[in-house]
N, C-alpha and C. Protein backbone atom coordinates (compact mmCIF):
# COMPACT_ATOMS: atom_id res chain seq x y z
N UNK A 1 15.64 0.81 9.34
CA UNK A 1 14.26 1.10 8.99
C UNK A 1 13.45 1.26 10.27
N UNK A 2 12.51 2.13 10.90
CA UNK A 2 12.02 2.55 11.47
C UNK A 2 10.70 2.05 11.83
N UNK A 3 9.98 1.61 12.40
CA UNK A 3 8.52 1.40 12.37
C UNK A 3 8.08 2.11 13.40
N UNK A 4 6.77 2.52 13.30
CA UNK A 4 5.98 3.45 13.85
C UNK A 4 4.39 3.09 14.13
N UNK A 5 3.81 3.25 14.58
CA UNK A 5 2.09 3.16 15.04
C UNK A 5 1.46 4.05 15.30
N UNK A 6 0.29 4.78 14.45
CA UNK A 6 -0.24 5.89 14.94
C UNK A 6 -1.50 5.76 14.60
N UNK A 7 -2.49 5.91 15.50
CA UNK A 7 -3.75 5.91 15.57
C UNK A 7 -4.52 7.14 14.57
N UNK A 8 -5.38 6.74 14.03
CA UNK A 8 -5.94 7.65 13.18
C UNK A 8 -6.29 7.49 12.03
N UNK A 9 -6.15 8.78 10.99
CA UNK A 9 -6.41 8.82 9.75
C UNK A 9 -5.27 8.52 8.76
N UNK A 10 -5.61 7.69 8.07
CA UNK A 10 -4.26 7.32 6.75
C UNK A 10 -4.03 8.28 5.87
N UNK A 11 -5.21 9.51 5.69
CA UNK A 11 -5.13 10.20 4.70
C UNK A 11 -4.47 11.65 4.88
N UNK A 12 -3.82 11.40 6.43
CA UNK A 12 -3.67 12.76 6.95
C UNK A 12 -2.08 12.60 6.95
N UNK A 13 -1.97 11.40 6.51
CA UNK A 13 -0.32 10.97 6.94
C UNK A 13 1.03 11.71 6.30
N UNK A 14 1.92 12.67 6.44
CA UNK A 14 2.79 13.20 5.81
C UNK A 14 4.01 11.78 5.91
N UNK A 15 3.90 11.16 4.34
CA UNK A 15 4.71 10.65 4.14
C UNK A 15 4.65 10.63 2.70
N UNK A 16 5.47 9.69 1.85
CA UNK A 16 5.66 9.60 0.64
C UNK A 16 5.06 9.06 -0.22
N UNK A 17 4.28 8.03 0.25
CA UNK A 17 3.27 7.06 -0.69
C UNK A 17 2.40 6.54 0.91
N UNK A 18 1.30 6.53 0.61
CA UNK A 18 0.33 5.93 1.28
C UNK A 18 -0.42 4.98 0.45
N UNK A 19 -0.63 3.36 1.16
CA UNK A 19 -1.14 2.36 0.99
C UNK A 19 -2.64 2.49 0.82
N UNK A 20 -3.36 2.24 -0.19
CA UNK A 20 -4.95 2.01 -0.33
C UNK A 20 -5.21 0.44 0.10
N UNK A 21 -6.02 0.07 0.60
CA UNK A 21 -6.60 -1.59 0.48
C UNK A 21 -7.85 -1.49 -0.09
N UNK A 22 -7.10 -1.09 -1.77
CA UNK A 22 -8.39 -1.42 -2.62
C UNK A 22 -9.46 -2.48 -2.69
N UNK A 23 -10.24 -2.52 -3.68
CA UNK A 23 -10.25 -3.22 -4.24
C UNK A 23 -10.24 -3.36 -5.42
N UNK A 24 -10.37 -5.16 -6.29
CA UNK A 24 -9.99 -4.97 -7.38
C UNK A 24 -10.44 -3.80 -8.69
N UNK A 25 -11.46 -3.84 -8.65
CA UNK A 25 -11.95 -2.73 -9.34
C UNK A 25 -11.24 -1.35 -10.00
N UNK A 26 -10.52 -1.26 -8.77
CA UNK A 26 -9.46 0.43 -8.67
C UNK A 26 -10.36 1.86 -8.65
N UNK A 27 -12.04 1.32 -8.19
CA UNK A 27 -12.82 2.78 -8.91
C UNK A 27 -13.47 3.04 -7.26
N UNK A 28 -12.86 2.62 -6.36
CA UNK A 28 -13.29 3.59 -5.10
C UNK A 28 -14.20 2.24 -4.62
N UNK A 29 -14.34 2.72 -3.56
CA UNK A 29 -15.52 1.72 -2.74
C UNK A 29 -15.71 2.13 -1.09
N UNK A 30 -15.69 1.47 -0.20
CA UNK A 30 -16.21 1.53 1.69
C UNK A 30 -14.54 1.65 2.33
N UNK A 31 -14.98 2.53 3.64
CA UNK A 31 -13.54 2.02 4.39
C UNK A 31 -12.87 3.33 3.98
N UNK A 32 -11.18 2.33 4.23
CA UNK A 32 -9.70 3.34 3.82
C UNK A 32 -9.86 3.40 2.30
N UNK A 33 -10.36 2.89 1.17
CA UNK A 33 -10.40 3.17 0.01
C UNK A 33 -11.06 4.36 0.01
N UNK A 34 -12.50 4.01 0.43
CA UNK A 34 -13.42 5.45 -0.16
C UNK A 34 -12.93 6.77 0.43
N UNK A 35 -12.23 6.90 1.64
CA UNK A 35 -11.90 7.35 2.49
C UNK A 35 -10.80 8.60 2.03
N UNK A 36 -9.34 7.46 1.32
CA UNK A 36 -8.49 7.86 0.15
C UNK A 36 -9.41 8.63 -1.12
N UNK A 37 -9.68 7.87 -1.41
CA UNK A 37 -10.96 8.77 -2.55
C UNK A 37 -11.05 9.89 -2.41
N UNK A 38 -11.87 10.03 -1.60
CA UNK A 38 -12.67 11.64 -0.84
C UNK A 38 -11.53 12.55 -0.83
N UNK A 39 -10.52 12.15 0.48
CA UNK A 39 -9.83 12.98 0.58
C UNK A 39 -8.70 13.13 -0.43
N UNK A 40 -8.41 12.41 -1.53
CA UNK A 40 -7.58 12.65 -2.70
C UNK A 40 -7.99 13.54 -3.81
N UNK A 41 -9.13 13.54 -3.64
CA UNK A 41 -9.79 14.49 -5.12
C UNK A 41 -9.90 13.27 -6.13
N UNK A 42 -10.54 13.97 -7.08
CA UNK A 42 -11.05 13.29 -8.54
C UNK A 42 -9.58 12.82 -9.49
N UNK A 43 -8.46 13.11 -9.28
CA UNK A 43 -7.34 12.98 -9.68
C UNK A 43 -7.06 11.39 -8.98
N UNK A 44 -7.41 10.94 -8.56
CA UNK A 44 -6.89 9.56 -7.89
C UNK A 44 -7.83 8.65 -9.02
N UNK A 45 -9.32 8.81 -8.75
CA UNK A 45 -10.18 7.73 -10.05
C UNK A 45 -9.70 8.31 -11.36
N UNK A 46 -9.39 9.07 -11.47
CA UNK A 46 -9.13 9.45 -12.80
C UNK A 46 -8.15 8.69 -13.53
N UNK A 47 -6.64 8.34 -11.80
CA UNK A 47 -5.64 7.62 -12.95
C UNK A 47 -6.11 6.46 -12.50
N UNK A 48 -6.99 6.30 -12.09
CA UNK A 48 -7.30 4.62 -11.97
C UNK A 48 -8.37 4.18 -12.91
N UNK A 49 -8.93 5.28 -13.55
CA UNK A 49 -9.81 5.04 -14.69
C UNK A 49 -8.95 4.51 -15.78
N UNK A 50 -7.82 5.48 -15.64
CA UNK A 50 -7.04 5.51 -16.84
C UNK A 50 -5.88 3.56 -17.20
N UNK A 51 -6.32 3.59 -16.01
CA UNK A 51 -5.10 2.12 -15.82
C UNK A 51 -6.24 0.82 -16.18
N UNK A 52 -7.45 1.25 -15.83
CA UNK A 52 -8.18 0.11 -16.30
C UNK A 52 -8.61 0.42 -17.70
N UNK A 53 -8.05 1.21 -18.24
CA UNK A 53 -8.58 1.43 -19.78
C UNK A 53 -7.21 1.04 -20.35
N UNK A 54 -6.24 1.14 -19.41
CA UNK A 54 -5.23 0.54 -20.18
C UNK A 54 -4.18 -0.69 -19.78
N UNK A 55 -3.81 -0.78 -18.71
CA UNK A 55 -2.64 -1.75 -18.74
C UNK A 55 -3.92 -3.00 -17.54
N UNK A 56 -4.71 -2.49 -16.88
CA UNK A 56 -5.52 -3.30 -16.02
C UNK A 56 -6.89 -3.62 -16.43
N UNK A 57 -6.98 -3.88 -17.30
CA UNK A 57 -8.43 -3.98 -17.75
C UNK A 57 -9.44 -4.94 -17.02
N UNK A 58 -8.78 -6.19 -16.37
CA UNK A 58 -9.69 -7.34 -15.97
C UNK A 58 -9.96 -6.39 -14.37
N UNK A 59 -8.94 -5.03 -14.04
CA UNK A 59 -9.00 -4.99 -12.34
C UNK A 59 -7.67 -5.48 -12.34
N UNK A 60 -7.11 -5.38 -10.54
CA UNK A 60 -6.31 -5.41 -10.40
C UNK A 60 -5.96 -6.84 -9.26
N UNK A 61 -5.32 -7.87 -9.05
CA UNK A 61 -5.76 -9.17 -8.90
C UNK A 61 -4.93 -9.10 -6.97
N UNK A 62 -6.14 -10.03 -6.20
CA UNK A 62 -5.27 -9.83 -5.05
C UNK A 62 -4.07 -9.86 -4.51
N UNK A 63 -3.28 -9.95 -4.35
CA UNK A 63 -2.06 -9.69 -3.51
C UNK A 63 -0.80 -8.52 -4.44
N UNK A 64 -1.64 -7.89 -5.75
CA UNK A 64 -0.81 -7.07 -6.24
C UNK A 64 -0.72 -5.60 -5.98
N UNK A 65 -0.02 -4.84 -6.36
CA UNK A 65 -0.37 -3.40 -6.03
C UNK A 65 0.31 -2.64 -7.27
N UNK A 66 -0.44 -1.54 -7.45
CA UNK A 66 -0.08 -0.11 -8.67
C UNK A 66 0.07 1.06 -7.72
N UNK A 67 0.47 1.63 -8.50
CA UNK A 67 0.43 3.47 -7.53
C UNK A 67 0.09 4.13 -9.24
N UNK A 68 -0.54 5.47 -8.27
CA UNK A 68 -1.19 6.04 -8.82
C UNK A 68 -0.95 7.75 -8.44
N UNK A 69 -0.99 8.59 -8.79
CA UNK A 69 -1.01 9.90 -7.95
C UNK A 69 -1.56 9.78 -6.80
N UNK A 70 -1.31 11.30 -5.99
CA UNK A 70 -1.94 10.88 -4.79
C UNK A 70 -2.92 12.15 -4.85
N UNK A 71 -3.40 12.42 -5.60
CA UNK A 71 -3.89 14.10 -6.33
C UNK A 71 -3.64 15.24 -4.92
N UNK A 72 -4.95 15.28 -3.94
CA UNK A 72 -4.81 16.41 -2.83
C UNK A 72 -4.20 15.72 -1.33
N UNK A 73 -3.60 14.91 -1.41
CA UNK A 73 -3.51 14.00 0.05
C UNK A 73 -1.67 14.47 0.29
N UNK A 74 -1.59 14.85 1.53
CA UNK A 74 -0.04 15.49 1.42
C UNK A 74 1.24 14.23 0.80
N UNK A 75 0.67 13.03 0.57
CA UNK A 75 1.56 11.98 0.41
C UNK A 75 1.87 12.58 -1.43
N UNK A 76 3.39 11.69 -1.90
CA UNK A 76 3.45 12.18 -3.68
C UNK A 76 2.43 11.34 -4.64
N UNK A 77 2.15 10.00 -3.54
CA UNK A 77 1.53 8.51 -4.50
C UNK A 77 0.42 7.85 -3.63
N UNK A 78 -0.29 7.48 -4.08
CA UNK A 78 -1.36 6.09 -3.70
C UNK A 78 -0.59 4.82 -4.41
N UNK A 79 -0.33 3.94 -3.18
CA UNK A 79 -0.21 2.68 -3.58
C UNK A 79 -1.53 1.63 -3.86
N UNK A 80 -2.41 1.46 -4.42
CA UNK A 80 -3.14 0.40 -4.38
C UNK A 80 -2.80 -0.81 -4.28
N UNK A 81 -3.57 -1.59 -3.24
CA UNK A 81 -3.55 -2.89 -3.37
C UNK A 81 -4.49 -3.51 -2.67
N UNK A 82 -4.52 -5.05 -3.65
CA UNK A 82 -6.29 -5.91 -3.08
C UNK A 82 -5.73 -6.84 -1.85
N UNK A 83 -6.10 -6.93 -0.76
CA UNK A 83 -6.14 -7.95 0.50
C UNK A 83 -7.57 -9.14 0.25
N UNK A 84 -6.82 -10.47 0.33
CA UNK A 84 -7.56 -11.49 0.58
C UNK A 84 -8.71 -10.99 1.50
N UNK A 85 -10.29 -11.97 0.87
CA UNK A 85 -11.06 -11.86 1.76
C UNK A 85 -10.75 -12.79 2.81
N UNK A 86 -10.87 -12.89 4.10
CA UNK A 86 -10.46 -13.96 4.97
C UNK A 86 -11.77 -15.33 4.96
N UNK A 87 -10.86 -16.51 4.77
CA UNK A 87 -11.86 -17.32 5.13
C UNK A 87 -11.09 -18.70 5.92
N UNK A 88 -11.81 -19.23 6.83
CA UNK A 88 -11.46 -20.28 7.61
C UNK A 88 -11.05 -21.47 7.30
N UNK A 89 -11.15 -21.46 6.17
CA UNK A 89 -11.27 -22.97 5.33
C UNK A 89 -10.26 -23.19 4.90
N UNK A 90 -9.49 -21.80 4.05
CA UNK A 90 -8.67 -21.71 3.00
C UNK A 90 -7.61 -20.60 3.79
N UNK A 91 -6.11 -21.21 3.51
CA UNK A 91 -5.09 -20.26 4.11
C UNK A 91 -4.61 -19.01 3.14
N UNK A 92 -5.49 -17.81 2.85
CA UNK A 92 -4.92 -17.04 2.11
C UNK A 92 -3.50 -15.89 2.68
N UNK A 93 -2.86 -16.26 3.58
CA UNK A 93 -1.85 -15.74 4.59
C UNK A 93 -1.35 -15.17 3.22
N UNK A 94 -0.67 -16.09 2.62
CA UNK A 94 0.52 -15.77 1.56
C UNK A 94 0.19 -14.45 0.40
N UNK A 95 -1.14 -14.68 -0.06
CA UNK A 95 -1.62 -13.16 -0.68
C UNK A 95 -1.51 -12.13 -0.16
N UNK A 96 -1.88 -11.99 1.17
CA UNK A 96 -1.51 -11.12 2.20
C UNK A 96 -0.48 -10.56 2.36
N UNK A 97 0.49 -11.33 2.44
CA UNK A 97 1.64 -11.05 2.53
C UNK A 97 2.45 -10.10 1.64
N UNK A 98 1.84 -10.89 0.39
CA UNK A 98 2.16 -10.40 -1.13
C UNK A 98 1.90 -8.82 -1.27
N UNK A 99 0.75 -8.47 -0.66
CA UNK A 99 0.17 -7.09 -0.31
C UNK A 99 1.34 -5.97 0.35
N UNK A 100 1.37 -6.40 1.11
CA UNK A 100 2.92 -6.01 1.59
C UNK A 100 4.20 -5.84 1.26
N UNK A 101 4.68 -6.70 0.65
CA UNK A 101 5.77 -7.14 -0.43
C UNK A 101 5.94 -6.39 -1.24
N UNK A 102 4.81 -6.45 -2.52
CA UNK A 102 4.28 -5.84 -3.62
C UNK A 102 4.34 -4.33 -3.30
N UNK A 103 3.44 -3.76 -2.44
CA UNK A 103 3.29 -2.34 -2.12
C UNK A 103 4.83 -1.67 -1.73
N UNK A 104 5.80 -2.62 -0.59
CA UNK A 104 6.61 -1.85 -0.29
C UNK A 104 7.87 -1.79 -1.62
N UNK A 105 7.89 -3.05 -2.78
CA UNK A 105 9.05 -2.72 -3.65
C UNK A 105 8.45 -1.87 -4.58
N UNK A 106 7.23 -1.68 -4.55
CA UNK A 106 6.74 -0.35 -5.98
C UNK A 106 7.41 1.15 -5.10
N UNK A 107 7.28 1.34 -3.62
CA UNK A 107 7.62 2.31 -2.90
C UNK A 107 9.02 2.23 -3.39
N UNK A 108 9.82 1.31 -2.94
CA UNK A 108 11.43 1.42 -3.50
C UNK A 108 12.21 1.82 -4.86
N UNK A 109 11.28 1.59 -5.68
CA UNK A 109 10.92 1.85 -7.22
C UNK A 109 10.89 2.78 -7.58
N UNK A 110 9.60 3.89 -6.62
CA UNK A 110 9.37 5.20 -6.27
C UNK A 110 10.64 6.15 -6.40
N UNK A 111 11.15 5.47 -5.49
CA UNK A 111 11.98 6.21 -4.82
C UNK A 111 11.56 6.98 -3.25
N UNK A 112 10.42 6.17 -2.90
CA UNK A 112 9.42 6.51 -1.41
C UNK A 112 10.32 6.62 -0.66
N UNK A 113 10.31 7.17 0.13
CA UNK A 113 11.71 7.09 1.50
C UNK A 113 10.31 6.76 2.99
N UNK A 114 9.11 7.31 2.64
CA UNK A 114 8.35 6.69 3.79
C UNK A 114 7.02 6.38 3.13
N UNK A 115 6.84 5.72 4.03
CA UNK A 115 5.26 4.59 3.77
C UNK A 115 4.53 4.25 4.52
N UNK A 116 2.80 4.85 4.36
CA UNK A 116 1.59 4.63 5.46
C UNK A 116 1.50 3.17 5.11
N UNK A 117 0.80 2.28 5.82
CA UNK A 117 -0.24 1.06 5.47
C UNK A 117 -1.32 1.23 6.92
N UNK A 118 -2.84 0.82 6.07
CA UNK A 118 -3.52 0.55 6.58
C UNK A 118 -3.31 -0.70 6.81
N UNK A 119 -4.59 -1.13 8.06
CA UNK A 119 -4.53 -2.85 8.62
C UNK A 119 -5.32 -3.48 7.34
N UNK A 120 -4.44 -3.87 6.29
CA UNK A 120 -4.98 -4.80 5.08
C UNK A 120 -5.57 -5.50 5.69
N UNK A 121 -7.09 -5.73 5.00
CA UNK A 121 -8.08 -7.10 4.91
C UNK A 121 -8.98 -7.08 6.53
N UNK A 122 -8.32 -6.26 7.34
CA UNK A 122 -9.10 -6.68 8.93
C UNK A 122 -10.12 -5.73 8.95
N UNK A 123 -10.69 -5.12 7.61
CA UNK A 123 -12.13 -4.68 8.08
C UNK A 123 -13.24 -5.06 7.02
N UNK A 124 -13.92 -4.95 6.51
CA UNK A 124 -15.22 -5.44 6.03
C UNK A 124 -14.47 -7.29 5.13
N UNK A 125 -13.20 -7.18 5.09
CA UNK A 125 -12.97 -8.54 4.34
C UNK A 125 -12.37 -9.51 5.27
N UNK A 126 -12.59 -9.19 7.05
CA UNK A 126 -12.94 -10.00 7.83
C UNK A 126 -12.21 -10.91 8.67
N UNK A 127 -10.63 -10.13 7.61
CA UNK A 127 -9.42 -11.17 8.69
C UNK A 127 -9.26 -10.74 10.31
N UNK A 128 -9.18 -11.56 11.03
CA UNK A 128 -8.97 -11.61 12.31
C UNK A 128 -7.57 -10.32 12.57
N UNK A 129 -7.71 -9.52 13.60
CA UNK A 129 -7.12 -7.99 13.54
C UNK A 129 -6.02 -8.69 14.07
N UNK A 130 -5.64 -9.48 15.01
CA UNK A 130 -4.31 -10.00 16.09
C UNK A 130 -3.50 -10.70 14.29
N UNK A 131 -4.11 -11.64 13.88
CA UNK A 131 -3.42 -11.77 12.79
C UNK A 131 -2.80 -11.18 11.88
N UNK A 132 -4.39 -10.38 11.57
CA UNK A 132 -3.93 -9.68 10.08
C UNK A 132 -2.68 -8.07 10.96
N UNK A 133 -2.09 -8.17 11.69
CA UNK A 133 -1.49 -7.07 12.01
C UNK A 133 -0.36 -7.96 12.39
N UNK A 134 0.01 -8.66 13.03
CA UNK A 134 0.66 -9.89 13.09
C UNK A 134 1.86 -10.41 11.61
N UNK A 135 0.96 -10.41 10.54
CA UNK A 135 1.39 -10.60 9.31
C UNK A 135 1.96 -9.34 8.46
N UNK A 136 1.62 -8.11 9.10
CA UNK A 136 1.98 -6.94 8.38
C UNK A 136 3.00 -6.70 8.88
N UNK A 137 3.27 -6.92 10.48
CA UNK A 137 4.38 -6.48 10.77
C UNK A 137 5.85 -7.59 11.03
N UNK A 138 5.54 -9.22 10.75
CA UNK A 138 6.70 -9.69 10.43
C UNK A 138 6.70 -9.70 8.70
N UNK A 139 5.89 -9.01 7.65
CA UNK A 139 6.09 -9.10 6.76
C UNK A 139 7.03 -8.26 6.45
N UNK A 140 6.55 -6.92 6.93
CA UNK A 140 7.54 -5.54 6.54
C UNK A 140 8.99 -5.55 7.08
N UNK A 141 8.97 -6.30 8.23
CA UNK A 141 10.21 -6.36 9.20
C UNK A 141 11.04 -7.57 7.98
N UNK A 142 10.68 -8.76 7.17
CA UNK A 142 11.15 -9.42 6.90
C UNK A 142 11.93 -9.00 5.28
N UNK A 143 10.96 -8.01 4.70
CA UNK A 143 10.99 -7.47 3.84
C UNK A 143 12.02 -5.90 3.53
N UNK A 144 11.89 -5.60 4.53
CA UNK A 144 13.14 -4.17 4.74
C UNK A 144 14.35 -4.43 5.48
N UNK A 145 13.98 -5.94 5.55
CA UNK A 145 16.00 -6.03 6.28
C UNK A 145 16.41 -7.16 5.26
N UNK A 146 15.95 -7.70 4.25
CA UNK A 146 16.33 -8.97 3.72
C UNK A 146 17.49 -8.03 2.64
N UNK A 147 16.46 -7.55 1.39
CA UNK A 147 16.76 -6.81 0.24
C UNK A 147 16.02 -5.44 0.10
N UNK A 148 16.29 -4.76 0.86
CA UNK A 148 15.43 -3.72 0.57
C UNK A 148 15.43 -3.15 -0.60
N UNK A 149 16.93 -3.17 -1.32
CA UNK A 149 17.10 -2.15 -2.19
C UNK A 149 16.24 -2.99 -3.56
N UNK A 150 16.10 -4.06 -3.55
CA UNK A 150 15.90 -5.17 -4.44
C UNK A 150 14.39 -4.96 -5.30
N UNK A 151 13.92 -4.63 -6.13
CA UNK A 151 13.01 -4.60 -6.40
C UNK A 151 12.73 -5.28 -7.83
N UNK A 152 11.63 -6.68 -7.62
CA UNK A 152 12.03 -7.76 -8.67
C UNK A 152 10.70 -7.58 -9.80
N UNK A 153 11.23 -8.21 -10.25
CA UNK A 153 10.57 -7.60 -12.04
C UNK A 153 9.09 -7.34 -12.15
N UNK A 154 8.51 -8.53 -11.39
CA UNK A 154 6.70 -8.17 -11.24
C UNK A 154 6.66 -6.70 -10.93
N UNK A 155 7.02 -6.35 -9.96
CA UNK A 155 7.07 -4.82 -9.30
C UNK A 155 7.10 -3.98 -9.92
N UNK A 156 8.34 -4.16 -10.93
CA UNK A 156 9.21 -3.20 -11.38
C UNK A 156 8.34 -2.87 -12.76
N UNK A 157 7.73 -3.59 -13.55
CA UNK A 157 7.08 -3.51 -14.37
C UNK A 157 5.58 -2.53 -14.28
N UNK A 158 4.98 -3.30 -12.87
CA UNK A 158 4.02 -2.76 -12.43
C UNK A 158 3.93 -0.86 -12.15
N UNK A 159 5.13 -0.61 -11.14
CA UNK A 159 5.23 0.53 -11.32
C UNK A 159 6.06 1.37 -12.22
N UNK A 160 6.60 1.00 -13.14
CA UNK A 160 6.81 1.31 -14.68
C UNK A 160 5.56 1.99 -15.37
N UNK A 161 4.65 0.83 -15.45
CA UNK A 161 3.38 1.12 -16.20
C UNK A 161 2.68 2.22 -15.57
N UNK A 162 2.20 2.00 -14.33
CA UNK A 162 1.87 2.86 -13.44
C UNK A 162 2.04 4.21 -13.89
N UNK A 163 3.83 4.51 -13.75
CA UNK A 163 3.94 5.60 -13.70
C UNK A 163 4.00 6.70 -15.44
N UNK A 164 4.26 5.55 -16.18
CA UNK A 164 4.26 5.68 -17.01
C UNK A 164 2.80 6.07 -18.09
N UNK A 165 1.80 5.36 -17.36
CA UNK A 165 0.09 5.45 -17.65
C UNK A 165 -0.70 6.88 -17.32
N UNK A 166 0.12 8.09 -16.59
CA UNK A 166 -0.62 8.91 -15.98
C UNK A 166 -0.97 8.07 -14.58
N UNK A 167 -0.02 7.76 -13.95
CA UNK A 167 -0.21 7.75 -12.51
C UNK A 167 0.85 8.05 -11.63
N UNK A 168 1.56 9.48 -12.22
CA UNK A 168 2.47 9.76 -11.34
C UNK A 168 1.75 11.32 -11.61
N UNK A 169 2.46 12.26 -10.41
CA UNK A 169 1.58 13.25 -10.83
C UNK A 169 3.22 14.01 -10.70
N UNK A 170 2.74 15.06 -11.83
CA UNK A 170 4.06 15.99 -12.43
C UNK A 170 4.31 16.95 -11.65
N UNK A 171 3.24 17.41 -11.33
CA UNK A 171 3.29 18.53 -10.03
C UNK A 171 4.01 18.36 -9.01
N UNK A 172 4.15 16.86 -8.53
CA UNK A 172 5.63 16.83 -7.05
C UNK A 172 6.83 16.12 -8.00
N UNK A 173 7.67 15.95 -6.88
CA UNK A 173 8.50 15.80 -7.14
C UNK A 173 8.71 14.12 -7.30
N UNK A 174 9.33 13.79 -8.76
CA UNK A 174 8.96 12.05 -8.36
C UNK A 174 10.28 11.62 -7.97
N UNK A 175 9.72 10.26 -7.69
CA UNK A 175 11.01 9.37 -7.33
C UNK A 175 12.01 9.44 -8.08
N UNK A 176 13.15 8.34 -6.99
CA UNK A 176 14.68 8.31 -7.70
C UNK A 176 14.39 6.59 -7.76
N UNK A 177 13.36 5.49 -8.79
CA UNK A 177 13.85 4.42 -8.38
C UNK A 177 14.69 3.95 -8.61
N UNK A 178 15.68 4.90 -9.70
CA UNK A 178 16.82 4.13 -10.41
C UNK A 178 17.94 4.01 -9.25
N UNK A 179 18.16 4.90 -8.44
CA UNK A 179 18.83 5.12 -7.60
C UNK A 179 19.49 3.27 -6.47
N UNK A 180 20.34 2.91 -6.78
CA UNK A 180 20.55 1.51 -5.92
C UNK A 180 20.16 1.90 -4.42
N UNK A 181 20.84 3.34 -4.37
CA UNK A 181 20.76 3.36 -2.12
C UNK A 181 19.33 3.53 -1.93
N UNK A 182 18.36 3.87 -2.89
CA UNK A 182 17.70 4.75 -2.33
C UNK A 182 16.38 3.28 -1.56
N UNK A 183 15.66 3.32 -0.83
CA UNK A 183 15.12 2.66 0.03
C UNK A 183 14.00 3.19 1.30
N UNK A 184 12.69 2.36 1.75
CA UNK A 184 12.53 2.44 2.41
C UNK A 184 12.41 2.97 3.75
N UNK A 185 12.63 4.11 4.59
CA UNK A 185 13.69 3.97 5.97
C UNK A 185 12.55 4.49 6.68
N UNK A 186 11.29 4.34 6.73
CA UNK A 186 9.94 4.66 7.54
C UNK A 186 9.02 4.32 7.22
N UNK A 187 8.21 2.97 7.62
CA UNK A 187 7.18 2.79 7.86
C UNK A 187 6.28 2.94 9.04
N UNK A 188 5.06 3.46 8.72
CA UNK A 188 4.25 3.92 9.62
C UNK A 188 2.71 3.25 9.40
N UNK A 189 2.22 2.62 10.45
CA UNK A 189 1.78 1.15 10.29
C UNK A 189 0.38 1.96 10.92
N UNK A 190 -0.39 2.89 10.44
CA UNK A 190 -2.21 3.01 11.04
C UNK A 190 -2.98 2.61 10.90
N UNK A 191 -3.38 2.45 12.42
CA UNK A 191 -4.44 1.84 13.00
C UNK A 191 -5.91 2.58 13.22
N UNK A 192 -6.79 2.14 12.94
CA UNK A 192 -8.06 2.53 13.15
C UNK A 192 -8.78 2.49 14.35
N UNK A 193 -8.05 1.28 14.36
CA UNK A 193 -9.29 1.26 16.54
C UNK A 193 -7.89 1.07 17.15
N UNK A 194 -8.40 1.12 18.40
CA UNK A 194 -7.62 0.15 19.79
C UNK A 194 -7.31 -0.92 19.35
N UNK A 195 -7.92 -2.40 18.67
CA UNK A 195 -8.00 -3.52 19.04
C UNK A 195 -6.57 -3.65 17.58
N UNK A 196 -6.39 -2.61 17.09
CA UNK A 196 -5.72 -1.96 15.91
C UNK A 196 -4.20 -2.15 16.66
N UNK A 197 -4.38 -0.71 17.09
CA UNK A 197 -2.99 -0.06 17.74
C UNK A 197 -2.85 -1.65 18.63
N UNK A 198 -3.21 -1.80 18.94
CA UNK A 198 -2.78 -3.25 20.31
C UNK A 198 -2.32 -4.47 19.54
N UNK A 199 -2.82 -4.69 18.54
CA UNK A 199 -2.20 -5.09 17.33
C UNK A 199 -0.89 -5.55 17.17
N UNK A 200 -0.67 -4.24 17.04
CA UNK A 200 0.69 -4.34 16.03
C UNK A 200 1.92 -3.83 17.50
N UNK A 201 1.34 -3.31 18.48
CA UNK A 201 2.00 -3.48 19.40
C UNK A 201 3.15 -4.68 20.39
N UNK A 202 1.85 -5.68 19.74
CA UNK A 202 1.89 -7.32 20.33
C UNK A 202 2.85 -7.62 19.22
N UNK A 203 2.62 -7.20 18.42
CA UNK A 203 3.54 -8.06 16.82
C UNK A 203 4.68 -7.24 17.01
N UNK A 204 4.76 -5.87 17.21
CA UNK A 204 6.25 -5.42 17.35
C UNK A 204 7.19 -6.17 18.72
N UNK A 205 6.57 -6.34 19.68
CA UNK A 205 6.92 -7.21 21.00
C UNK A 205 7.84 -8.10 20.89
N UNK A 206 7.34 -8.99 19.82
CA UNK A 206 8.02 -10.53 19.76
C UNK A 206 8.60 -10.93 18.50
């Protein structure tokens, strides 16, 4: 499995599923969400309208993730998922994590062969950037060499429904998740600033 760092835009990314850091809601908001939005077209709220009218009604709860079409964005899928707000008091690491987890076995499910993530939670919800990049990248590293092919029932359900709800779009070509080999083999980890890219630099290091 491959990892990569590239400064820039998430929405420009030619890969297979690109990561949202929604929020719960699923109906757009500030940041890499609204961002995804815009540049996805009306086909992205649409199946996220459609998922809270049907299988998500309360919203979608932090550390989980859905995919959804990816309507005009060169990727086939939007992964959504909610990142802990950060707070000092309380160790939400492990939701975090879950973000990661969650997003990359719905990709395997897919049948994704590559995968954007934005820096979950390190912008308006305040986690510290050395961390929260820190945690993305021994998560993914821990997560694509353990079981990659493995994708366990929360997941599997999730992007079932998903795709099954009007959130796959017919127009590309969809996944193989049935497929046992099929897996993972590129993640591509963008960064928004410097303090971003330096990040995950430090976390690939050690």
């Amino acid at each position: 499995m491959n990892i990569e760092i590239v400064q820039g835009d998430i929405t420009t990314q030619r890969v297979d599923a690109i990561v949202n850091a929604a929020n719960s809601s699923l109906l757009g908001g500030g940041g890499v969400d609204g961002a995804i939005h815009r540049a996805g077209g009306p086909a992205i709220l649409e199946a996220c309208r459609e998922l809270r009218a049907t299988t998500l009604p309360d919203g979608l709860p932090a550390g989980q993730a859905v995919a959804t079409t990816a309507g005009e964005l060169p990727a086939r899928w939007v992964i959504h998922t909610v990142g802990p707000v950060y707070s000092p008091t309380e160790d939400r690491s492990e939701i975090l994590r879950s973000c990661y987890r969650q997003s990359l076995r719905i990709a395997a499910e897919l049948g994704a062969r590559s995968v954007a993530f934005p820096t979950i939670s390190a912008g308006v919800y305040g986690w510290p950037m050395t961390d929260a990049t820190r945690i993305a990248v021994s998560t993914i590293q821990a997560e694509t060499s353990s079981t990659p092919n493995t994708v366990d029932e929360e997941a599997s359900v999730t992007g079932a429904d998903t795709t099954g709800a009007g959130g796959s779009d017919p127009n590309k070509t969809p996944g193989r998740g049935s497929d046992p080999n099929m897996s993972v083999q590129r993640v591509v980890l963008v960064a928004f600033s410097d303090s971003a890219r330096r990040g995950y630099e430090s976390a690939l290091r050690h």
